[in-house]
Protein backbone atom coordinates (compact mmCIF):
# COMPACT_ATOMS: atom_id res chain seq x y z
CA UNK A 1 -126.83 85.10 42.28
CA UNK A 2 -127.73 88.71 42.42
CA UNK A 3 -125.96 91.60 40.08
CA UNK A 4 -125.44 95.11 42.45
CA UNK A 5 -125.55 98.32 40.17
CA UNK A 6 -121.62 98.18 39.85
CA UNK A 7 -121.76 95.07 37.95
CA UNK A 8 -120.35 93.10 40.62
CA UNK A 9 -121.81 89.38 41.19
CA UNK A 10 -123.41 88.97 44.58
CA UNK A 11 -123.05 85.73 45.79
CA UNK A 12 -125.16 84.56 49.27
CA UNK A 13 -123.02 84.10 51.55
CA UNK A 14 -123.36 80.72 53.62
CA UNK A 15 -120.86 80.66 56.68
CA UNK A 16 -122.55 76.89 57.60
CA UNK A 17 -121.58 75.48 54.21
CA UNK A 18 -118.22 73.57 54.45
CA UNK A 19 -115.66 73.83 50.91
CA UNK A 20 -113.14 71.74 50.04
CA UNK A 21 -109.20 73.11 49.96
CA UNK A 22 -108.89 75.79 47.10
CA UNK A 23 -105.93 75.44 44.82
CA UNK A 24 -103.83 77.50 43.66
CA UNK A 25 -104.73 78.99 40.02
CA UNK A 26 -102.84 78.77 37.14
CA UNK A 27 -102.35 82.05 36.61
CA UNK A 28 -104.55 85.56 36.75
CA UNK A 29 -104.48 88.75 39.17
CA UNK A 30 -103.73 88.61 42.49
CA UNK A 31 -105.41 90.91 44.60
CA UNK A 32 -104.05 92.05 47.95
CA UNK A 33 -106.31 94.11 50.14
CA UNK A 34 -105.76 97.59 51.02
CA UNK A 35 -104.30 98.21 54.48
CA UNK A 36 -106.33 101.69 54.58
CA UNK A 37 -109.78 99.85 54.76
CA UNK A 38 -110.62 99.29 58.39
CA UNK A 39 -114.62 99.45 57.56
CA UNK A 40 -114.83 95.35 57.21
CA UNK A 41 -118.53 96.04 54.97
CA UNK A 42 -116.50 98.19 52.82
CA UNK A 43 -113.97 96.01 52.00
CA UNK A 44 -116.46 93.09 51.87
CA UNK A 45 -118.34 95.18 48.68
CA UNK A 46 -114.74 96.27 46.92
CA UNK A 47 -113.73 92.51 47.49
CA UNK A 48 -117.30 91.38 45.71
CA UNK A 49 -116.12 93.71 43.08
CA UNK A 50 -112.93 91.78 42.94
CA UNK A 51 -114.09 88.97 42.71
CA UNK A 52 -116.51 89.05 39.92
CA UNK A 53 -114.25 90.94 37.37
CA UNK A 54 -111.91 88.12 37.72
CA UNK A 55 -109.15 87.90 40.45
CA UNK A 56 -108.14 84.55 40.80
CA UNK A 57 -106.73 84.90 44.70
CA UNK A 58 -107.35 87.22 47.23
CA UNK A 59 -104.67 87.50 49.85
CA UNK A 60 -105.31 89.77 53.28
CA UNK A 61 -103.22 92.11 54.17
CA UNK A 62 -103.77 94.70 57.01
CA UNK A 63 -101.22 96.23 58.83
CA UNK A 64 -102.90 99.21 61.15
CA UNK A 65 -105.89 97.01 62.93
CA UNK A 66 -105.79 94.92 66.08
CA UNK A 67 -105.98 91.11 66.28
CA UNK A 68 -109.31 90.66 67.24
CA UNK A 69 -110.35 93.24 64.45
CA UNK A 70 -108.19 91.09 61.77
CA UNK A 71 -109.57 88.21 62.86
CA UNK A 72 -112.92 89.65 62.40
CA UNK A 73 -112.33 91.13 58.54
CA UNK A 74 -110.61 88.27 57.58
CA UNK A 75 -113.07 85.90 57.92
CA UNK A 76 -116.14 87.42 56.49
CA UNK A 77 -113.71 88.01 52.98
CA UNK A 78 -113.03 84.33 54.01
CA UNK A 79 -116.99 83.70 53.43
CA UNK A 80 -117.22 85.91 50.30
CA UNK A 81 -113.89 84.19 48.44
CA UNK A 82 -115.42 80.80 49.72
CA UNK A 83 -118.91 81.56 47.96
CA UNK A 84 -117.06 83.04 44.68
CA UNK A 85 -114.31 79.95 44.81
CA UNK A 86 -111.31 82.08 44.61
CA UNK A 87 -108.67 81.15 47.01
CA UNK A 88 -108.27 82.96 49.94
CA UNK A 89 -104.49 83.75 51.51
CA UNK A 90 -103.37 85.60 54.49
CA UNK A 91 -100.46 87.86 54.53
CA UNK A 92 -97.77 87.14 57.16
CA UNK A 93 -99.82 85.23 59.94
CA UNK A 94 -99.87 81.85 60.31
CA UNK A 95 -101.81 81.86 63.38
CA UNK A 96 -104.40 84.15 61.45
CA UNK A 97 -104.49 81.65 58.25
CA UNK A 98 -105.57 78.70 61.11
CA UNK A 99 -107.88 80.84 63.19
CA UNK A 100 -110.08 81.62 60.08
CA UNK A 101 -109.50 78.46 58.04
CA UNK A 102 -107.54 80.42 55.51
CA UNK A 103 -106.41 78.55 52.09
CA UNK A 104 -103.32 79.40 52.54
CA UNK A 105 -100.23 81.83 53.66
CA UNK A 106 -97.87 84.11 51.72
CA UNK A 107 -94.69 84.66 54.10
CA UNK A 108 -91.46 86.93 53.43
CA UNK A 109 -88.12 86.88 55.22
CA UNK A 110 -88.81 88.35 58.42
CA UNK A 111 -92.29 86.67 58.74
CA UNK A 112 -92.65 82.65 59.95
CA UNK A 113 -90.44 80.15 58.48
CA UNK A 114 -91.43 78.08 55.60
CA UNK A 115 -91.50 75.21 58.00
CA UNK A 116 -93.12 76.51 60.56
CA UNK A 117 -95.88 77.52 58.26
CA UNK A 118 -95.94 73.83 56.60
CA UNK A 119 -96.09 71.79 60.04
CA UNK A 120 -98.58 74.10 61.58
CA UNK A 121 -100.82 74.42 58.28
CA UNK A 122 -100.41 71.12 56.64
CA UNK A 123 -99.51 69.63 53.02
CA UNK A 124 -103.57 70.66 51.73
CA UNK A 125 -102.83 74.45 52.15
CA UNK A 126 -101.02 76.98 49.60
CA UNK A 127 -97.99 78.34 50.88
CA UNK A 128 -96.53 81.28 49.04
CA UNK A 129 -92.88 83.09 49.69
CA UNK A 130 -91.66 86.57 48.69
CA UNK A 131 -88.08 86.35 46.75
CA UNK A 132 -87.59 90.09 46.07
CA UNK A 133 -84.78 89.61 43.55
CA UNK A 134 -83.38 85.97 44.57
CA UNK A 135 -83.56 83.12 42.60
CA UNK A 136 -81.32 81.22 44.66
CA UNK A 137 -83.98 82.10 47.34
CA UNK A 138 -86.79 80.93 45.13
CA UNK A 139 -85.14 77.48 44.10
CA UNK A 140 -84.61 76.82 48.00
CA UNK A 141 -88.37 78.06 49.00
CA UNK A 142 -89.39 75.60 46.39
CA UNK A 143 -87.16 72.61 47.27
CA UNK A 144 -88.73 72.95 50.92
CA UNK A 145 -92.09 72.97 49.44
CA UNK A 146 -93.49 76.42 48.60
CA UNK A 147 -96.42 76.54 46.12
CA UNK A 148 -95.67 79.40 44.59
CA UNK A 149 -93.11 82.38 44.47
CA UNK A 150 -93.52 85.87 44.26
CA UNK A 151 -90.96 88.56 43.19
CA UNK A 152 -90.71 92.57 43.20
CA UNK A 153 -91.25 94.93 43.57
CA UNK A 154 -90.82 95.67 39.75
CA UNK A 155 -92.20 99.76 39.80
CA UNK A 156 -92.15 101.94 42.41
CA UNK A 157 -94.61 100.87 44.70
CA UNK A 158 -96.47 102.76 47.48
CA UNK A 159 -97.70 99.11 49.63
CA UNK A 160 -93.34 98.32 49.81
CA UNK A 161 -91.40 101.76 48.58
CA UNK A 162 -88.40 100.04 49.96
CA UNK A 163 -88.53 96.62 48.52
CA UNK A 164 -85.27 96.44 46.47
CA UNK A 165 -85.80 96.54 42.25
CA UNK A 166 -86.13 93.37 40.52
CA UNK A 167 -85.51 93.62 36.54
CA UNK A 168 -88.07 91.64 34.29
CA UNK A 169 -84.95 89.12 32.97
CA UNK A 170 -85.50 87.40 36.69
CA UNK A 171 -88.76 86.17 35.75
CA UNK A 172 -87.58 85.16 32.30
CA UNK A 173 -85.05 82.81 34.43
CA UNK A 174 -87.69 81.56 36.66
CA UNK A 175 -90.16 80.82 34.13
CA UNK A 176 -87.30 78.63 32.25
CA UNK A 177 -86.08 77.26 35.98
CA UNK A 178 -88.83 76.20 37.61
CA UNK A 179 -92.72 74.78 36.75
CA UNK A 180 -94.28 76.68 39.79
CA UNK A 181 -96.62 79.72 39.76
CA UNK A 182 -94.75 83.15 39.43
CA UNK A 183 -95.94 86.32 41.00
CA UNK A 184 -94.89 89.61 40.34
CA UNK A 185 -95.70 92.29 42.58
CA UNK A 186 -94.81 96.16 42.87
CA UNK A 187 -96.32 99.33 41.11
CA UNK A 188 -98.22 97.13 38.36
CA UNK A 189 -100.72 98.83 36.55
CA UNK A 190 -102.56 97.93 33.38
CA UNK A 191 -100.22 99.98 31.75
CA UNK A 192 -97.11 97.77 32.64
CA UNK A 193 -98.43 94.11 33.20
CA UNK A 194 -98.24 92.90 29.96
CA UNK A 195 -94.76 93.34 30.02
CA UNK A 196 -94.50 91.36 33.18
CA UNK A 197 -96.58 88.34 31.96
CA UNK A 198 -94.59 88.11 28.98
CA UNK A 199 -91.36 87.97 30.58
CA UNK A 200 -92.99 85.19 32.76
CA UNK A 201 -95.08 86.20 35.03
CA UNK A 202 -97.96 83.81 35.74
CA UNK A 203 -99.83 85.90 38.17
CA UNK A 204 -99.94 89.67 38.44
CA UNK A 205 -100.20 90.89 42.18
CA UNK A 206 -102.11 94.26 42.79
CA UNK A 207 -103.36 96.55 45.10
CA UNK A 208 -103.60 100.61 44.53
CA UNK A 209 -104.30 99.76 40.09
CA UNK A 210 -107.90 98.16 41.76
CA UNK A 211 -108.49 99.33 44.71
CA UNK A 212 -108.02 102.75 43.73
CA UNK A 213 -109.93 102.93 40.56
CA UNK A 214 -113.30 104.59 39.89
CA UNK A 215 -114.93 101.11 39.39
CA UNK A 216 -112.50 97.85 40.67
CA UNK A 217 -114.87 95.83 38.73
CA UNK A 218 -114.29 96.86 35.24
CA UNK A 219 -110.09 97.27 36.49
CA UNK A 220 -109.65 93.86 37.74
CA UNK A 221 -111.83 92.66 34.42
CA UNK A 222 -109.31 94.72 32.24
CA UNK A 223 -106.19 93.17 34.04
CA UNK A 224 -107.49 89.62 33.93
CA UNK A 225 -108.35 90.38 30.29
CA UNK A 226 -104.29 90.68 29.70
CA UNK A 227 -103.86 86.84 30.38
CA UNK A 228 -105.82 86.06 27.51
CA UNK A 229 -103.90 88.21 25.22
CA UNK A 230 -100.92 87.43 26.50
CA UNK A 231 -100.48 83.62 26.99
């Protein structure tokens, strides 16, 4: 294992070695990759970075590149989160998720159906749904088999300014509703999150609070930190 100057642990990366499925953690923050990276190396080193100040799942998302560039990014973080044995999700693509042997898909409502995703993935990977503000949405993603749900945004976020508002007291009624994972997602910061994991939240999705700061190592530490404190 070799340490890089910013702290982060380097792990060797072995695209030969075969891992077994990845499950879902019980709770932590959930990283989701900036859309504005298109250099894959770069976000290779801020995912490294990630990684080794604590995220718990990585999920791809990436919006502005080709498919054959996609394809290409998302399986070297595929390597990396394999050789650090965090999860690894893809945002919105099934056919992405197979292609690069992906742990797993998080899918909203105008993505793939929950089916779809099930029968072309299979019972072994994690599925994940957005819910927005819906619990009645939530109980039926979970009757059909999600593994986790995910609702927000909660701030005003730049990744989904027009997500509609969800108020805190909807994870209080999840947490008491269901036993799944709950993710909250939208303008958290380390300045808010506490508040969220209180109120239920078992996993804190972010992008701009890491991926923005001076060093993402010593952020995503911080924010993991919070789960200790908190639960």
């Amino acid at each position: 294992m070799l340490i890089t100057l910013d702290g982060a642990k380097k792990s060797p990366i072995d695209s030969s070695k075969k891992y077994p499925p990845m499950k879902f953690k019980k709770n932590g923050v959930y990283w989701l990759t900036p859309s504005d990276i298109r250099d894959t190396k770069k976000l290779v080193s801020l995912a490294r970075q990630v990684m080794s100040g604590g995220a718990s799942i990585v999920q791809y998302r990436q919006k502005n590149l080709n498919t054959s560039e996609k394809h290409h990014q998302a399986l070297q973080l595929k390597k990396v989160c394999a050789a650090y044995r965090v999860p690894f999700i893809i945002n919105d693509s099934v056919d992405l998720a197979l292609a690069v042997d992906a742990d797993g898909v998080h899918i909203g409502k105008s993505d793939s159906s929950l089916k779809t995703a099930r029968d072309n993935l299979g019972d072994h990977k994690i599925i994940g749904v957005s819910c927005y503000n819906d619990i009645d949405r939530a109980q039926d993603m979970l009757d059909n088999g999600a593994d986790y749900i995910a609702f927000g945004r909660f701030y005003p976020s730049l990744t989904k300014p027009e997500a509609p508002m969800c108020s805190p007291e909807v994870l209080k009624v999840a947490g008491e509703q269901f036993s799944s994972s709950i993710v909250a997602i939208g303008g958290i910061n380390l300045d808010n999150a506490s508040y969220l994991i209180n109120n239920g939240a078992t996993h804190i999705a972010i992008v701009d609070a890491i991926s923005q700061a001076k060093c993402p190592y010593v952020a995503t530490k911080r924010l993991s930190g919070l789960f200790n404190k908190t639960l």
